[in-house]
N, C-alpha and C. Protein backbone atom coordinates (compact mmCIF):
# COMPACT_ATOMS: atom_id res chain seq x y z
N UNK A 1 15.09 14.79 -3.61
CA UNK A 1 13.88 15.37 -4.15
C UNK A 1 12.85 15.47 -3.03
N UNK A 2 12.31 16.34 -3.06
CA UNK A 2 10.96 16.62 -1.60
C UNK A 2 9.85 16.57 -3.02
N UNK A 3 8.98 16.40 -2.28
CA UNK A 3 7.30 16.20 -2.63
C UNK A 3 6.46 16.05 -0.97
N UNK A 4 5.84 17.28 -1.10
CA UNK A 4 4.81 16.98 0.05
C UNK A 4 5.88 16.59 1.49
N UNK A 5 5.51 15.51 1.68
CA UNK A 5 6.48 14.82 3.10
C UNK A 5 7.36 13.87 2.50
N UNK A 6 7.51 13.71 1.56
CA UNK A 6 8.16 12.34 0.76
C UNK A 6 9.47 13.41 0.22
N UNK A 7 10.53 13.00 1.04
CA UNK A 7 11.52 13.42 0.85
C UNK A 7 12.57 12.34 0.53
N UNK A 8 12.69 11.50 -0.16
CA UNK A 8 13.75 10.25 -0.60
C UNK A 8 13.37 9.77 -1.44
N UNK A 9 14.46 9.30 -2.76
CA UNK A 9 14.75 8.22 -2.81
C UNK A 9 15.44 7.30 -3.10
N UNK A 10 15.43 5.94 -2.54
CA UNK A 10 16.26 4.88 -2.76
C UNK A 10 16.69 4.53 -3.75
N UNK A 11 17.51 3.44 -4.18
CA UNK A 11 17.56 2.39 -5.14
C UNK A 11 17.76 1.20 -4.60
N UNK A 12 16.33 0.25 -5.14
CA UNK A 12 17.08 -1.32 -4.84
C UNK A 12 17.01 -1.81 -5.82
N UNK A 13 18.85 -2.61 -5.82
CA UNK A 13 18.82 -3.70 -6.54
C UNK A 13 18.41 -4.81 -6.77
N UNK A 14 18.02 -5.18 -7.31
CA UNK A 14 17.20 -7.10 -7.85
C UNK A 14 18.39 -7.78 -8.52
N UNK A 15 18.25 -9.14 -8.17
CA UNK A 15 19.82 -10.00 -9.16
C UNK A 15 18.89 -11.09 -9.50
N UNK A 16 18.71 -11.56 -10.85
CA UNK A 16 18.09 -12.82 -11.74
C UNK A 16 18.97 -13.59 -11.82
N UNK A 17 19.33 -14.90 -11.42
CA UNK A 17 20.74 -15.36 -12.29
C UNK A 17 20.93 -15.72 -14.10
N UNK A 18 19.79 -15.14 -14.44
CA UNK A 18 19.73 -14.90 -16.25
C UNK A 18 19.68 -13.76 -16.64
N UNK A 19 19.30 -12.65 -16.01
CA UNK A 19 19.33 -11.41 -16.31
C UNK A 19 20.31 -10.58 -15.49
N UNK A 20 20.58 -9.15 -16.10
CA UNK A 20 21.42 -8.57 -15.10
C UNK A 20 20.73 -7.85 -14.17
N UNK A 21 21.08 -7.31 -13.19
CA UNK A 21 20.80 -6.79 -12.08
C UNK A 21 20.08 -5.21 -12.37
N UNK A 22 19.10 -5.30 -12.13
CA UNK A 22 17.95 -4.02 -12.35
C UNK A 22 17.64 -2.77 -11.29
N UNK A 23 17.80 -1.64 -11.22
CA UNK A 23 17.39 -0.48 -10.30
C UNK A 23 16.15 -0.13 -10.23
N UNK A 24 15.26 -0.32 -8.88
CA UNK A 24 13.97 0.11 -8.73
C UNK A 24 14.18 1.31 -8.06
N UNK A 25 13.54 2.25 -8.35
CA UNK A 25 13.31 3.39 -7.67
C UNK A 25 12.10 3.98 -6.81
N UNK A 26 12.39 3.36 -5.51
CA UNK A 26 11.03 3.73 -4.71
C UNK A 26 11.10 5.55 -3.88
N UNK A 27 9.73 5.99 -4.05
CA UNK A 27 9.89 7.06 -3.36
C UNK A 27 9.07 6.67 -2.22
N UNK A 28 9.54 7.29 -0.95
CA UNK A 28 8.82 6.96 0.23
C UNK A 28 9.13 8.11 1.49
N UNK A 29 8.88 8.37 2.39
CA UNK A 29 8.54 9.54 3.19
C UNK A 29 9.94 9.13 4.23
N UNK A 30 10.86 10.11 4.95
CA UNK A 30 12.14 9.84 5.52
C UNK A 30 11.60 9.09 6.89
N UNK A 31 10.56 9.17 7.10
CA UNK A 31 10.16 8.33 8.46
C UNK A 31 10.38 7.23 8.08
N UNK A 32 9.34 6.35 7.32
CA UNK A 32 9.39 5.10 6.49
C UNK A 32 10.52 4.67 6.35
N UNK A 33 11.53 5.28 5.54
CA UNK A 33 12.47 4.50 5.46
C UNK A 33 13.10 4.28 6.42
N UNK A 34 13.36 5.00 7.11
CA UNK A 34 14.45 4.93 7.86
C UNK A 34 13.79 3.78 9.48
N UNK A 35 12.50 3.73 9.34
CA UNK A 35 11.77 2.77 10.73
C UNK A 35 12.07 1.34 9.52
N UNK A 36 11.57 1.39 8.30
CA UNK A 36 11.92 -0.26 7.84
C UNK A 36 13.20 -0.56 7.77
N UNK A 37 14.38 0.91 7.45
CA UNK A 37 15.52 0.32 7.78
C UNK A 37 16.12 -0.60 9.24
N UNK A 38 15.61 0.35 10.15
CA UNK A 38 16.02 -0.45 11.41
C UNK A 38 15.25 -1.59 11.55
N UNK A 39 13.92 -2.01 10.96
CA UNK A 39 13.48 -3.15 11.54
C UNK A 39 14.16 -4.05 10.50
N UNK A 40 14.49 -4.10 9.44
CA UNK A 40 15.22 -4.66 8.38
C UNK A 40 16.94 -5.35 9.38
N UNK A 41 17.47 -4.42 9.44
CA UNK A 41 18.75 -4.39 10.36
C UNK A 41 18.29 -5.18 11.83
N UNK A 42 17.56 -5.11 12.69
CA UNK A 42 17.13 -5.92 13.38
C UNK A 42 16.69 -7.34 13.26
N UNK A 43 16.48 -7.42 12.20
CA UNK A 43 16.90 -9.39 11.67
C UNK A 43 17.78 -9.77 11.13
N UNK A 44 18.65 -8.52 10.95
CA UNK A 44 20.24 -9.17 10.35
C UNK A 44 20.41 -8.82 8.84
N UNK A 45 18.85 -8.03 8.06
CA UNK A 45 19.31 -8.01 6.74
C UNK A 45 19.15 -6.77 6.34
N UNK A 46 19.64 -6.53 4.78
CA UNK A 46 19.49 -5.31 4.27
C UNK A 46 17.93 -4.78 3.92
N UNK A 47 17.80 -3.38 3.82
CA UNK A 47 16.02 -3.18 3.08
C UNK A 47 15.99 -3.62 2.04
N UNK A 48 17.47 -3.55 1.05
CA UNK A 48 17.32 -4.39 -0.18
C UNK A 48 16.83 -6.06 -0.14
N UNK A 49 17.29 -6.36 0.70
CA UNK A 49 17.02 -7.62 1.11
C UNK A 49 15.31 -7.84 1.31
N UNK A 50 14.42 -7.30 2.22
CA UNK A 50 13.14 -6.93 2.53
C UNK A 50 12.52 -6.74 1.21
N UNK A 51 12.76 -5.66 0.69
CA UNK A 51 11.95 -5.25 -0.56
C UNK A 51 12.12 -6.31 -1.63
N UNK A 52 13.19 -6.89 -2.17
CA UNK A 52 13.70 -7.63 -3.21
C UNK A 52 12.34 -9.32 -2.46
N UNK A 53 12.22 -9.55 -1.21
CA UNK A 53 11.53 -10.60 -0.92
C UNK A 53 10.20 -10.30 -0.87
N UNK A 54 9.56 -9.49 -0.73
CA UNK A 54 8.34 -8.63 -0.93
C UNK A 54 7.72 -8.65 -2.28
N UNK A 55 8.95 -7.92 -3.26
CA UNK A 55 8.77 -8.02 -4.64
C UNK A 55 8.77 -9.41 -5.21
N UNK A 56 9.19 -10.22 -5.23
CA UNK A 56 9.02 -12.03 -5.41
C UNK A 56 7.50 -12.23 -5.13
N UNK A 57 7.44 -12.21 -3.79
CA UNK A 57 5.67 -12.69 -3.55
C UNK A 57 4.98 -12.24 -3.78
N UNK A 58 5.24 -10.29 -4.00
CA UNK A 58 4.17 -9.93 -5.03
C UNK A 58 3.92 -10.66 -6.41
N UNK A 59 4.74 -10.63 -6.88
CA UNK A 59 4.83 -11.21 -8.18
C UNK A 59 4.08 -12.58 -8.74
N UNK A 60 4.54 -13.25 -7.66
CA UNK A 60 4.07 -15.33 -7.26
C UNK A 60 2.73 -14.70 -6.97
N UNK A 61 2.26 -13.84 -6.07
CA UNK A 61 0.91 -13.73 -5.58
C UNK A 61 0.07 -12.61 -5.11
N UNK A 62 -0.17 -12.11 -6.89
CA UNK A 62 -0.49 -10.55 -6.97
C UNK A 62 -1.59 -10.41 -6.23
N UNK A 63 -1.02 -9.47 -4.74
CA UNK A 63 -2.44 -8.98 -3.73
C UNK A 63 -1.54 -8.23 -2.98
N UNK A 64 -2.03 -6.93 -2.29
CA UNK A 64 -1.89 -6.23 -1.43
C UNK A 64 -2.98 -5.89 -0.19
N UNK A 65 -2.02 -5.81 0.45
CA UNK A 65 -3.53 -5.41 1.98
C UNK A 65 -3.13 -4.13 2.28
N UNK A 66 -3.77 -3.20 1.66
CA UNK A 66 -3.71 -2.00 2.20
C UNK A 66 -4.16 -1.38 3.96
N UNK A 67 -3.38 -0.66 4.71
CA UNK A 67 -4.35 -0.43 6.18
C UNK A 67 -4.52 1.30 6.22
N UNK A 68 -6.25 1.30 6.13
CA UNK A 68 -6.68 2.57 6.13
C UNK A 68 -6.34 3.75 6.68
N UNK A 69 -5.62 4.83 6.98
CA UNK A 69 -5.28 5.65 7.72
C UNK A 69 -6.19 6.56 8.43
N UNK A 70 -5.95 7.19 9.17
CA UNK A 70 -7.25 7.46 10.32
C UNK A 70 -8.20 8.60 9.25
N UNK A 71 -7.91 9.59 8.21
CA UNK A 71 -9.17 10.11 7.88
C UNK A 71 -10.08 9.19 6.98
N UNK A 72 -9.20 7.94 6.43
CA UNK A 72 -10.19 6.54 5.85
C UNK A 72 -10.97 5.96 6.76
N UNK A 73 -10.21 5.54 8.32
CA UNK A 73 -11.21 4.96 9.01
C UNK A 73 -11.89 5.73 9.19
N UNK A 74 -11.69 7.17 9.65
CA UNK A 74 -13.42 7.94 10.18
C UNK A 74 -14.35 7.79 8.75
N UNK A 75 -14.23 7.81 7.80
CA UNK A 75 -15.15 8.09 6.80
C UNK A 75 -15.65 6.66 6.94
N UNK A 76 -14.89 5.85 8.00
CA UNK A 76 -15.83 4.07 7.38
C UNK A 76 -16.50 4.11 8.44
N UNK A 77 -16.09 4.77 9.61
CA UNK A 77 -17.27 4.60 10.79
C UNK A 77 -17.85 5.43 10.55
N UNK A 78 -18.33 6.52 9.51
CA UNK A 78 -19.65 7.64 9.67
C UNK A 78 -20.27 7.25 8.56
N UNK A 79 -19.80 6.13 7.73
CA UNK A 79 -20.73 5.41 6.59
C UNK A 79 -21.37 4.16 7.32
N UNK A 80 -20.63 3.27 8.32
CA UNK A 80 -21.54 2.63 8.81
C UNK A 80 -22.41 3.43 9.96
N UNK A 81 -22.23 4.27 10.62
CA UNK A 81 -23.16 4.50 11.43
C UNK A 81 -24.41 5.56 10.72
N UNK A 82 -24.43 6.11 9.90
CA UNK A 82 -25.15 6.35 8.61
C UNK A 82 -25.86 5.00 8.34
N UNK A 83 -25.15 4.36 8.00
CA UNK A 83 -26.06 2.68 7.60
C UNK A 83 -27.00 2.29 9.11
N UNK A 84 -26.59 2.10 10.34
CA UNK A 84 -26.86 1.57 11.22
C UNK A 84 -28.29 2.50 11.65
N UNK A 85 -27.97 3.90 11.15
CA UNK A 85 -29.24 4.85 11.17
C UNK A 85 -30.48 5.04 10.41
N UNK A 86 -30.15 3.89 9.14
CA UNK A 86 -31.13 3.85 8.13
C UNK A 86 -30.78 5.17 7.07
N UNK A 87 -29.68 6.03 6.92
CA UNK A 87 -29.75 6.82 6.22
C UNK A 87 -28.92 6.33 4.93
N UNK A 88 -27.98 5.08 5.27
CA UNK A 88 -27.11 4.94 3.78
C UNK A 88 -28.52 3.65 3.07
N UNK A 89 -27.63 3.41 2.10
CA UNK A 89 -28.51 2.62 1.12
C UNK A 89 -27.57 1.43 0.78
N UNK A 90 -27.89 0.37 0.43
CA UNK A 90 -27.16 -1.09 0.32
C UNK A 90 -28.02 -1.25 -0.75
N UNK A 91 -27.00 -2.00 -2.07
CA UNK A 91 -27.71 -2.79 -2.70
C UNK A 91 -26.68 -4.36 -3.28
N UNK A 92 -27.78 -5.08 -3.15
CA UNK A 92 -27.43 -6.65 -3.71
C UNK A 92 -26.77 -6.77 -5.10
N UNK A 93 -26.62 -6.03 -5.91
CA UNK A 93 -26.07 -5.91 -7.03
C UNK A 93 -25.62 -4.96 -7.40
N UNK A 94 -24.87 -5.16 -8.47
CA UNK A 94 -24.05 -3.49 -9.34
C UNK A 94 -24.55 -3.03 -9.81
N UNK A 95 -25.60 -3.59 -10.52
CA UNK A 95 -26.52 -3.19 -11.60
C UNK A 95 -27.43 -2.42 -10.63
N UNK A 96 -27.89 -2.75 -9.83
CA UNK A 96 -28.85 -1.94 -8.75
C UNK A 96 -28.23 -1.06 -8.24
N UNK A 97 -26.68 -0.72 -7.92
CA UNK A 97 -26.12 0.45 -7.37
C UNK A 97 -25.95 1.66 -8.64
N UNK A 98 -25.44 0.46 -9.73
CA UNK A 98 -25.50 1.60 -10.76
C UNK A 98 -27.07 2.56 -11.41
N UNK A 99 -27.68 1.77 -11.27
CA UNK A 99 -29.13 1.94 -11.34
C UNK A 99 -29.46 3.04 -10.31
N UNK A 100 -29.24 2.82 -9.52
CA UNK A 100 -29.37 4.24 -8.25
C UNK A 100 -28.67 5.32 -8.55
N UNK A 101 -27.42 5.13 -8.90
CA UNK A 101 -26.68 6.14 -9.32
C UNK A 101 -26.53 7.31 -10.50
N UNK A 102 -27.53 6.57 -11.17
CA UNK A 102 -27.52 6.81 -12.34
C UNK A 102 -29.36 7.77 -12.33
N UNK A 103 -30.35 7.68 -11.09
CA UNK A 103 -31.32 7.90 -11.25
C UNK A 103 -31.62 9.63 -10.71
């Protein structure tokens, strides 16, 4: 299936030893996979292996760290330098942003 640049996708398996074994279906772009495949294979294991340990600690410890891609970072350096110019606006509360927003 193609979409945009996202041309794949996988299946990984998960194994519970109480449940049976489940198919996730990730879609992801042929670069991606194929750079986590080799770094996957470069420690000796499968991507199933990677993802299936990924998915655990998500789970144990729901958080992600997303990393901005370059038209996110420019929009964060022309909002702080906007700020640094006195032209953005900061406020101490939600209620005060919503309050602005709303005016």
């Amino acid at each position: 299936m193609h979409r945009g640049n996202c041309i794949c996708i996988y299946n990984v398996y998960t194994r519970n030893m109480t449940t049976k074994t489940a198919i996730l279906n990730v879609r992801t772009d042929a670069i991606t996979k194929l750079a986590a495949q080799r770094a996957a294979r470069s420690i000796g294991v499968s991507l199933s292996t990677v993802i299936n340990a990924q998915l655990r600690e998500f789970a144990a410890y729901p958080h992600i760290e997303l990393i901005p891609n370059a038209r996110t970072r420019h929009s964060i350096g022309a909002a702080k330098k906007e700020i640094k110019e006195g032209k953005g606006k900061s406020f101490n509360s939600v209620e005060k942003l919503l309050a602005d927003l709303h005016s």
